[in-house]
PDB file of N, CA and C in Angstrom:
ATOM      1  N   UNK A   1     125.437  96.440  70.136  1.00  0.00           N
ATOM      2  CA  UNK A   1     124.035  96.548  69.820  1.00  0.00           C
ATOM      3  C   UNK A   1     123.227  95.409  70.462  1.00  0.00           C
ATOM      4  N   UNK A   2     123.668  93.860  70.558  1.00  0.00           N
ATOM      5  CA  UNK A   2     122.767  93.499  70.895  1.00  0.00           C
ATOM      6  C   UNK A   2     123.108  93.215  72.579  1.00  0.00           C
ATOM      7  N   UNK A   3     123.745  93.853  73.165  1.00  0.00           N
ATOM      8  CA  UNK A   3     123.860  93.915  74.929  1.00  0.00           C
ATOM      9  C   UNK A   3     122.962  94.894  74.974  1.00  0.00           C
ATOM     10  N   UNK A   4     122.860  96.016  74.707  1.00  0.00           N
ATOM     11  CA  UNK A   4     121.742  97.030  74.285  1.00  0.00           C
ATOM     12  C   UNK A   4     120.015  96.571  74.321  1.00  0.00           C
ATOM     13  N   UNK A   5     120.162  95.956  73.306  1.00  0.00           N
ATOM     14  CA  UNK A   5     119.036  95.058  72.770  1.00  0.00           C
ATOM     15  C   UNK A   5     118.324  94.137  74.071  1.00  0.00           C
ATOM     16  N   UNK A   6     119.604  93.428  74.866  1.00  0.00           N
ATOM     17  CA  UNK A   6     119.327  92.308  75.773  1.00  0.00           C
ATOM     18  C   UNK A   6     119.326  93.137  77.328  1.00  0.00           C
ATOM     19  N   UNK A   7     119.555  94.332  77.431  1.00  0.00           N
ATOM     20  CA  UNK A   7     118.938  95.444  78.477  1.00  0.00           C
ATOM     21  C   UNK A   7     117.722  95.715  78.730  1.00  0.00           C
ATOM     22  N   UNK A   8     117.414  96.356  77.556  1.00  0.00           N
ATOM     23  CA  UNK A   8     116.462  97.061  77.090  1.00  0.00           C
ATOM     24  C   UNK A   8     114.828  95.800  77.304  1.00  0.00           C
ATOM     25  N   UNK A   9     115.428  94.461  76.755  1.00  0.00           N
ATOM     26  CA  UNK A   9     114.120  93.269  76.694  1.00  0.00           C
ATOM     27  C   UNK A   9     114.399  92.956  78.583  1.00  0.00           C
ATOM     28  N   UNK A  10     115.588  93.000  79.205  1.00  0.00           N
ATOM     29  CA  UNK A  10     115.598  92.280  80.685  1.00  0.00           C
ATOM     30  C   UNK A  10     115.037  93.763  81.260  1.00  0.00           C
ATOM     31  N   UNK A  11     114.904  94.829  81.210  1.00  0.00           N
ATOM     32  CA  UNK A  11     114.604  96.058  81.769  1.00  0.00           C
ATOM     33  C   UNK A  11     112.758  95.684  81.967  1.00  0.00           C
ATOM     34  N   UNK A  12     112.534  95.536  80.352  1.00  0.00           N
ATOM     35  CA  UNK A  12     110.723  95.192  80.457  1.00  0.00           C
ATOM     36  C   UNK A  12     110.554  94.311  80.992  1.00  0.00           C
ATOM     37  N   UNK A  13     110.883  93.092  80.941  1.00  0.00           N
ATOM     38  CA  UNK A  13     110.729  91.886  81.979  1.00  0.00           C
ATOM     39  C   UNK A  13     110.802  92.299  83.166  1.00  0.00           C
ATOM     40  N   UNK A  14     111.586  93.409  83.750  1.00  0.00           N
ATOM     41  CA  UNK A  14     111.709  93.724  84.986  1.00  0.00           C
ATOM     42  C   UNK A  14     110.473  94.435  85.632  1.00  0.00           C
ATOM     43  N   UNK A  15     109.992  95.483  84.587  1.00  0.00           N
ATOM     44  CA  UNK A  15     109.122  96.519  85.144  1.00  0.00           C
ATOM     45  C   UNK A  15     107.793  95.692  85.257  1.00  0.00           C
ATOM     46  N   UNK A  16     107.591  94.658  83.633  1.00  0.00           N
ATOM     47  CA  UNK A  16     106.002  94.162  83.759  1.00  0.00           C
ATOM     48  C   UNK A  16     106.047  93.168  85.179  1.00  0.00           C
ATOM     49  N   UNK A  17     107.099  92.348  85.753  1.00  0.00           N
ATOM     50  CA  UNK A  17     106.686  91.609  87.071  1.00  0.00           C
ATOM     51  C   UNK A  17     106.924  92.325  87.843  1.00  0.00           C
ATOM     52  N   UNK A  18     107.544  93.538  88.173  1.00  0.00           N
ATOM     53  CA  UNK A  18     107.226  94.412  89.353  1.00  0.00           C
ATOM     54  C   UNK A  18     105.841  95.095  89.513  1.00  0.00           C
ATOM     55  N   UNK A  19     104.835  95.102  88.235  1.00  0.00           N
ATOM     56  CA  UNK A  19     103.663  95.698  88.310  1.00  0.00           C
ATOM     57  C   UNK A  19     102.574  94.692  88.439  1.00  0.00           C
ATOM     58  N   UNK A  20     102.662  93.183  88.441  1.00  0.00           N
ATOM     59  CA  UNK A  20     102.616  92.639  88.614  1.00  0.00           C
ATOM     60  C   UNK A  20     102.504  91.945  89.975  1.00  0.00           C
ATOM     61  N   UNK A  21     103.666  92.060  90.888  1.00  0.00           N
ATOM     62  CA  UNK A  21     103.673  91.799  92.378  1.00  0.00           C
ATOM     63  C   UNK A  21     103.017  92.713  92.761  1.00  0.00           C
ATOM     64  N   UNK A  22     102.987  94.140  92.415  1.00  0.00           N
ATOM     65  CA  UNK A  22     102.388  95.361  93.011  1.00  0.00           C
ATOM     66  C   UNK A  22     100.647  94.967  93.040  1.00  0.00           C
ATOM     67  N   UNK A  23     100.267  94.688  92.098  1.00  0.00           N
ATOM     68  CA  UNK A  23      99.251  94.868  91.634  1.00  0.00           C
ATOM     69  C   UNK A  23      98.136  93.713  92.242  1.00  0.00           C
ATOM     70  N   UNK A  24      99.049  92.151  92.662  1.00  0.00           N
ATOM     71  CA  UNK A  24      98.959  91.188  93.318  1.00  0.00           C
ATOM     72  C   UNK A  24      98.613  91.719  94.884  1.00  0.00           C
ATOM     73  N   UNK A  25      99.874  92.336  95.748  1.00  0.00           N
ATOM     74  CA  UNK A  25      99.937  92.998  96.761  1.00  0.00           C
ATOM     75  C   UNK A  25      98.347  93.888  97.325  1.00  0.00           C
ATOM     76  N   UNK A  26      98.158  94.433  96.435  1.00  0.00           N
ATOM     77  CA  UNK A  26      97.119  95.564  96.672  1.00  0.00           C
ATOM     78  C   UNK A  26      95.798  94.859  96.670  1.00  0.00           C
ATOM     79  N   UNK A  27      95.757  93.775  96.042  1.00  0.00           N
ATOM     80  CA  UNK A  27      94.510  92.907  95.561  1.00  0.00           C
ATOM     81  C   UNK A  27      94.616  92.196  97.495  1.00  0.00           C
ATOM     82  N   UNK A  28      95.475  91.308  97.724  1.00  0.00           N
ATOM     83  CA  UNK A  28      95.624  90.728  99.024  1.00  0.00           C
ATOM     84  C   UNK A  28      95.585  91.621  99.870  1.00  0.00           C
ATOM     85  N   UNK A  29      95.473  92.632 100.018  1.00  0.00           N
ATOM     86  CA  UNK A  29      95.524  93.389 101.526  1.00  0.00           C
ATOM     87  C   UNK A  29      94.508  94.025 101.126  1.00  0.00           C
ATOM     88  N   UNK A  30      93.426  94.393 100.164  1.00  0.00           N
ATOM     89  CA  UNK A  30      92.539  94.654 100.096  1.00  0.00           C
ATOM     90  C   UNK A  30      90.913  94.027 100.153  1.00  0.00           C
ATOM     91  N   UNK A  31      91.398  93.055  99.867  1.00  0.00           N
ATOM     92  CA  UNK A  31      90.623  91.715 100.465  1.00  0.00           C
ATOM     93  C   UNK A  31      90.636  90.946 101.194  1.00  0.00           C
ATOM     94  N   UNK A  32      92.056  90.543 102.067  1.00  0.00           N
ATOM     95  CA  UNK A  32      92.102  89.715 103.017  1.00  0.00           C
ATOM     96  C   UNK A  32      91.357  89.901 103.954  1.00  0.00           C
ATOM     97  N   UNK A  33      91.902  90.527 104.920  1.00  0.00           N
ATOM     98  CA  UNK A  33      90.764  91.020 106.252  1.00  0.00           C
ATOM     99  C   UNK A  33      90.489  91.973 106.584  1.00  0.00           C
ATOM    100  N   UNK A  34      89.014  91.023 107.521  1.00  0.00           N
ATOM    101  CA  UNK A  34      87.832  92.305 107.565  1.00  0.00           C
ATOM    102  C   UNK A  34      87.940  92.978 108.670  1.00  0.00           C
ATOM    103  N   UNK A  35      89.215  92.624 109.753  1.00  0.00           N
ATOM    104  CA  UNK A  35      89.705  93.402 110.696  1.00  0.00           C
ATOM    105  C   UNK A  35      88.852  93.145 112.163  1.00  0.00           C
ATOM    106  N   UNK A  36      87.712  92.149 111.886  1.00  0.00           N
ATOM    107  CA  UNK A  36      87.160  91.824 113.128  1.00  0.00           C
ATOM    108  C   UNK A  36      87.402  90.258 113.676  1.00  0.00           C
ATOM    109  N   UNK A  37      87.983  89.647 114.492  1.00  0.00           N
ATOM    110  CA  UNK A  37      88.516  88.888 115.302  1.00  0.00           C
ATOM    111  C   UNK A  37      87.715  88.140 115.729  1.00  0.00           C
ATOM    112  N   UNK A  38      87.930  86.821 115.639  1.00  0.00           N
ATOM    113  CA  UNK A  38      86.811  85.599 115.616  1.00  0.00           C
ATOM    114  C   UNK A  38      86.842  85.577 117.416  1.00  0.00           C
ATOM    115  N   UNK A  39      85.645  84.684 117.493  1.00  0.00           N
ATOM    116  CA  UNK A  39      85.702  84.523 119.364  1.00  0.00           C
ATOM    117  C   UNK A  39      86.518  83.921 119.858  1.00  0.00           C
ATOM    118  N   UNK A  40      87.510  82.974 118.579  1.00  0.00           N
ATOM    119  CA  UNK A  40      88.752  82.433 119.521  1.00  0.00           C
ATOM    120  C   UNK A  40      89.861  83.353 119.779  1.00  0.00           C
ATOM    121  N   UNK A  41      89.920  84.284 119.353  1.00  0.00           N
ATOM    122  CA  UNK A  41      90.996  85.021 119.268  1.00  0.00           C
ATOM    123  C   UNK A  41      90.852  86.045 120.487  1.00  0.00           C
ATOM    124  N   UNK A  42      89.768  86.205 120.998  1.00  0.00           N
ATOM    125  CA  UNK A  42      89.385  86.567 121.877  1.00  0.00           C
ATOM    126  C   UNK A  42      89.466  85.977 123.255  1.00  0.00           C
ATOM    127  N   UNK A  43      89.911  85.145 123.284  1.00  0.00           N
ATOM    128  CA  UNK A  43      89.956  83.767 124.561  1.00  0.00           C
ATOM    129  C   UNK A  43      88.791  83.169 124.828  1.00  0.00           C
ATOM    130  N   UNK A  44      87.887  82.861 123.838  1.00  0.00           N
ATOM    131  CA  UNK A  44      86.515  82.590 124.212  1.00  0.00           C
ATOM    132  C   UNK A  44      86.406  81.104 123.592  1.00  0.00           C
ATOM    133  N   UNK A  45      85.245  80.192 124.398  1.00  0.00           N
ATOM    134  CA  UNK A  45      85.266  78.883 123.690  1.00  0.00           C
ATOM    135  C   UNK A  45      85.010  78.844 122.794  1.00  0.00           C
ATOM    136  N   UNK A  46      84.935  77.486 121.870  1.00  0.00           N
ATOM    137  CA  UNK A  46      84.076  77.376 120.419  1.00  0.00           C
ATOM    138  C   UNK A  46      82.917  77.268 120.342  1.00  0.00           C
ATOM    139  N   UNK A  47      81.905  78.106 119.926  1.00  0.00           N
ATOM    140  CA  UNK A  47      80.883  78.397 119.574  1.00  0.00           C
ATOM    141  C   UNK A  47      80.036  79.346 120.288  1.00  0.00           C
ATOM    142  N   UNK A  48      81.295  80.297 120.836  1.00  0.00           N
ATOM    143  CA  UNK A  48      80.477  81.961 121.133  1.00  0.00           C
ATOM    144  C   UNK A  48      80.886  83.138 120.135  1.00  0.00           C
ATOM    145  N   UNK A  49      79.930  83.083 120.165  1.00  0.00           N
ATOM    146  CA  UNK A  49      79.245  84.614 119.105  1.00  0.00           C
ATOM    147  C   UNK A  49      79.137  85.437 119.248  1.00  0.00           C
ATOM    148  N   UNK A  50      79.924  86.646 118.100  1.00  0.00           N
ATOM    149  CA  UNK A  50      79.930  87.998 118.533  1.00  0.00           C
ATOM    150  C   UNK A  50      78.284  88.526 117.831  1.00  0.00           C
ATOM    151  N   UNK A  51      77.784  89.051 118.930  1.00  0.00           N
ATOM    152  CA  UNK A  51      76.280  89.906 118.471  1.00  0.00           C
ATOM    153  C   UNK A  51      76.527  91.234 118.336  1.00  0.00           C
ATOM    154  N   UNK A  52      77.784  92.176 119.302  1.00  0.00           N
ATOM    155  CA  UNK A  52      77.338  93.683 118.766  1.00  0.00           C
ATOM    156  C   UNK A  52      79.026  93.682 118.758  1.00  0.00           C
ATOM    157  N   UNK A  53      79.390  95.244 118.670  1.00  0.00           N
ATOM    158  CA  UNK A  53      80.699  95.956 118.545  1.00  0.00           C
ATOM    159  C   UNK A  53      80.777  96.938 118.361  1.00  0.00           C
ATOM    160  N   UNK A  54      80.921  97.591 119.648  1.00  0.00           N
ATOM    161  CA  UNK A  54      80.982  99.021 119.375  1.00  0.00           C
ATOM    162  C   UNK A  54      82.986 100.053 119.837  1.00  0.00           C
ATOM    163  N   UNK A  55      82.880 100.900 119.346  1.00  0.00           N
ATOM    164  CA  UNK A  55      84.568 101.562 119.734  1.00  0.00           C
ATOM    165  C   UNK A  55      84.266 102.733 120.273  1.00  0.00           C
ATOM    166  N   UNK A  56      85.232 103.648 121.332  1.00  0.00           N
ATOM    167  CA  UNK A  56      85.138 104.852 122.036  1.00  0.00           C
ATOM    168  C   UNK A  56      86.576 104.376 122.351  1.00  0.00           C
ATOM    169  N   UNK A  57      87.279 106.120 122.134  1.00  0.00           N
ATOM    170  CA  UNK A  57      88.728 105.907 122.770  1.00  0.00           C
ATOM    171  C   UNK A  57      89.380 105.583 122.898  1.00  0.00           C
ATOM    172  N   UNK A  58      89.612 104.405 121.387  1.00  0.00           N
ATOM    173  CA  UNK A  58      90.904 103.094 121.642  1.00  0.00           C
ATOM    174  C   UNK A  58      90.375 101.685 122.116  1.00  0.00           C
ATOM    175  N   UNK A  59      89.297 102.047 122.488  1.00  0.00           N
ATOM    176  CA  UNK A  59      88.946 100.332 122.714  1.00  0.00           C
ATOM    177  C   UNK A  59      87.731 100.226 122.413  1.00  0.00           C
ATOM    178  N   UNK A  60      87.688  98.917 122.228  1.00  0.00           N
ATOM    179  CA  UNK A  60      86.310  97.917 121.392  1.00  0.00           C
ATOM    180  C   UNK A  60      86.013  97.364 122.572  1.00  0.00           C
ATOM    181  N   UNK A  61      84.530  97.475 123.098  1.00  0.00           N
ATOM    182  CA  UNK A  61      83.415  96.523 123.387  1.00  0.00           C
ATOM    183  C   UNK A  61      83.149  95.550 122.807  1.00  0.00           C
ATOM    184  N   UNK A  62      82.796  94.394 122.389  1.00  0.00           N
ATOM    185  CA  UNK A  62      82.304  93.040 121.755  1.00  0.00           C
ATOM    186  C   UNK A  62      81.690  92.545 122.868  1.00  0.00           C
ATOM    187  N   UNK A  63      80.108  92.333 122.491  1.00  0.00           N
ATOM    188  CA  UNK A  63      79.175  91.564 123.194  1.00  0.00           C
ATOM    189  C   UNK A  63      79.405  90.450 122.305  1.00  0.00           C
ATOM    190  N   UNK A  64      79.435  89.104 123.481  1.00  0.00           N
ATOM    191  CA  UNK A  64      79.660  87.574 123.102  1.00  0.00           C
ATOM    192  C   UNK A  64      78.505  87.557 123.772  1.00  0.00           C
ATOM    193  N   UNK A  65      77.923  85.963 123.222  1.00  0.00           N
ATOM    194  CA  UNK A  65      77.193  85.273 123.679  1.00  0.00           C
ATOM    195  C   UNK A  65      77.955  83.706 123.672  1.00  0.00           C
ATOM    196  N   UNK A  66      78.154  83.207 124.613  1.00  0.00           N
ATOM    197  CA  UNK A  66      78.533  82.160 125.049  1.00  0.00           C
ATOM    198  C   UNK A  66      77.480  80.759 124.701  1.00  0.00           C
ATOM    199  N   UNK A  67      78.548  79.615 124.436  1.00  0.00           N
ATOM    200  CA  UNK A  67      77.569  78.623 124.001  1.00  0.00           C
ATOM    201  C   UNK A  67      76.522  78.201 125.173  1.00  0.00           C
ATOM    202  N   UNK A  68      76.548  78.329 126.750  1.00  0.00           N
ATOM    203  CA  UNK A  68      76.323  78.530 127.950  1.00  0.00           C
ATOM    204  C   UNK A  68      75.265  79.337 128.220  1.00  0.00           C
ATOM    205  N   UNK A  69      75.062  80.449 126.671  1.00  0.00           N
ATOM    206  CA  UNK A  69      74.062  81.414 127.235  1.00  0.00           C
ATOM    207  C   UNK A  69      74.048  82.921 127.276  1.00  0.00           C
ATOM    208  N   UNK A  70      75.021  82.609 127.981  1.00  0.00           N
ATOM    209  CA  UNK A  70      75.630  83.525 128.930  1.00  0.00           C
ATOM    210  C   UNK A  70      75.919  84.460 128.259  1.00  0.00           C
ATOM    211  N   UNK A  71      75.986  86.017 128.386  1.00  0.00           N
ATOM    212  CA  UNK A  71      76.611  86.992 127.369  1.00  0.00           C
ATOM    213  C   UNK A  71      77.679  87.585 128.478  1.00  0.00           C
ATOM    214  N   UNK A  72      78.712  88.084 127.633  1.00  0.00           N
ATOM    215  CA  UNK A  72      79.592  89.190 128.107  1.00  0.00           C
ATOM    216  C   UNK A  72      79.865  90.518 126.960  1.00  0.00           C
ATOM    217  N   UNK A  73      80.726  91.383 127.851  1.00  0.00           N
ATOM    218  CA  UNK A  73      80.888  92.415 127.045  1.00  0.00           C
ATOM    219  C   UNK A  73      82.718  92.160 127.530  1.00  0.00           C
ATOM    220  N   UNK A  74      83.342  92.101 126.278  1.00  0.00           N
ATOM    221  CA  UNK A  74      84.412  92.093 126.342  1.00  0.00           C
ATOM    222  C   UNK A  74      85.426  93.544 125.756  1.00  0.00           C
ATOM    223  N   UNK A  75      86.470  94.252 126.733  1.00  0.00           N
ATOM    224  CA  UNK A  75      86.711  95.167 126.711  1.00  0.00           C
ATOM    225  C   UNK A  75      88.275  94.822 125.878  1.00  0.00           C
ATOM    226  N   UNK A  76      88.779  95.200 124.623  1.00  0.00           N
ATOM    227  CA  UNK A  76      89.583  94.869 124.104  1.00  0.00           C
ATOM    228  C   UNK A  76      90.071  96.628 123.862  1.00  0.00           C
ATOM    229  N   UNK A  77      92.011  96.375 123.542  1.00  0.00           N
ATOM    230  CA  UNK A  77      92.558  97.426 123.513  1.00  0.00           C
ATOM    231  C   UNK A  77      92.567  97.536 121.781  1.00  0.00           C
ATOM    232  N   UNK A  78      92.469  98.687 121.635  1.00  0.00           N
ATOM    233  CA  UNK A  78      92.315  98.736 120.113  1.00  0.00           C
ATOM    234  C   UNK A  78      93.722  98.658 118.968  1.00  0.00           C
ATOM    235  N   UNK A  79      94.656  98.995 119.816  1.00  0.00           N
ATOM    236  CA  UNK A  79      96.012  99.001 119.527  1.00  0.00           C
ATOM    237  C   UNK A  79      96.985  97.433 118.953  1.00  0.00           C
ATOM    238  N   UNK A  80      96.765  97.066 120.465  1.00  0.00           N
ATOM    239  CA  UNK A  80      97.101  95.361 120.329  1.00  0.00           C
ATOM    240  C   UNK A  80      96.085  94.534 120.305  1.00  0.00           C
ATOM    241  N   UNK A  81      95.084  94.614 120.393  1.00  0.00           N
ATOM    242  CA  UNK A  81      94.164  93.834 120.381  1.00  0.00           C
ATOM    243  C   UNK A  81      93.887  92.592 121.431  1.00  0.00           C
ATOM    244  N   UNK A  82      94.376  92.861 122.507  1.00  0.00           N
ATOM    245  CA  UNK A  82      93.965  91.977 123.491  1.00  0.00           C
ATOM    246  C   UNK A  82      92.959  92.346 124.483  1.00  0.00           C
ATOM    247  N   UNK A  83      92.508  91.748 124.887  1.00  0.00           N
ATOM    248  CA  UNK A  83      91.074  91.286 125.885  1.00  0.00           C
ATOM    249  C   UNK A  83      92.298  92.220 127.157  1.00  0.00           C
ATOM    250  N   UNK A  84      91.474  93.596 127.612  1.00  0.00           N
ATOM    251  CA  UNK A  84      92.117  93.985 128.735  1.00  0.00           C
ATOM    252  C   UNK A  84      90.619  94.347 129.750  1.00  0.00           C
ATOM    253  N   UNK A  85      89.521  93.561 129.581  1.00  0.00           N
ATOM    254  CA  UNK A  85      88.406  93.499 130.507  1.00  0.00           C
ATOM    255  C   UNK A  85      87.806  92.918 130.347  1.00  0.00           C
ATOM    256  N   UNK A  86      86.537  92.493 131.289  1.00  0.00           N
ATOM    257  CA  UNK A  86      85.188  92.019 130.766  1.00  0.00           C
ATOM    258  C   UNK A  86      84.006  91.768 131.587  1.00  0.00           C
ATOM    259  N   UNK A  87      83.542  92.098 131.185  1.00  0.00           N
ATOM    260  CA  UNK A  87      82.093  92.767 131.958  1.00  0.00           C
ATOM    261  C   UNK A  87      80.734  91.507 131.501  1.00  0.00           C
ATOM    262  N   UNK A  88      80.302  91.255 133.201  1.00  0.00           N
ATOM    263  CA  UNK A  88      80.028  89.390 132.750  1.00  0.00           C
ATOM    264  C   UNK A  88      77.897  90.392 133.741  1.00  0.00           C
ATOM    265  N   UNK A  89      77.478  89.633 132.610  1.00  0.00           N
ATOM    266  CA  UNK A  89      75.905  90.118 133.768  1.00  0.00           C
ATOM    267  C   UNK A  89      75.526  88.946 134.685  1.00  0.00           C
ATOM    268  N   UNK A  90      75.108  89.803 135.592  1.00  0.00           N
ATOM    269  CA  UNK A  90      74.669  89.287 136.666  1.00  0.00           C
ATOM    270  C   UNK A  90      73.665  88.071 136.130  1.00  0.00           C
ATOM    271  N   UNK A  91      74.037  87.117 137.288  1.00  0.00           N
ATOM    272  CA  UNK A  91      73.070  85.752 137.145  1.00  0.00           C
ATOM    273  C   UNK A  91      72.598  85.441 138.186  1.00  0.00           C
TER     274      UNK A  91
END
């Protein structure tokens, strides 16, 4: 009876911290990130700024503005997320 007893109390201990991590889990990936990629991550210096973002076909456009001025449109793959262009205006 009381191995029974000492199942039955380690069984609930089991289920309430598995609902628990679950419940933790869902909270962190639901709030962590916002899925848009700072300008360093982009290969860009510190203190250029993303102004627009648009998607077609797997890849993201991101207009930067450079601390320089300067804007680009950077052509990123939507998959891996790396910089596979970039489109610089004429000066």
């Amino acid at each position: 009876m009381a191995l029974l007893k000492a199942l039955v109390i380690g069984m609930g201990v089991l289920i309430v911290a598995g609902t628990v991590t679950l419940v933790a889990l869902i909270v962190q990936r639901a709030g962590g990130d916002s899925g848009v990629m700072p300008p360093r991550a982009l290969g860009q210096p510190a203190g250029t700024r993303i102004m627009s973002i648009a998607s077609a076909e797997g890849r993201i456009a991101v207009l930067v503005t450079r601390p320089d001025g300067s804007e680009r449109v950077l052509l990123v793959d939507g998959r891996s997320g790396r910089v596979v262009g970039e489109l610089r205006a004429a000066e």
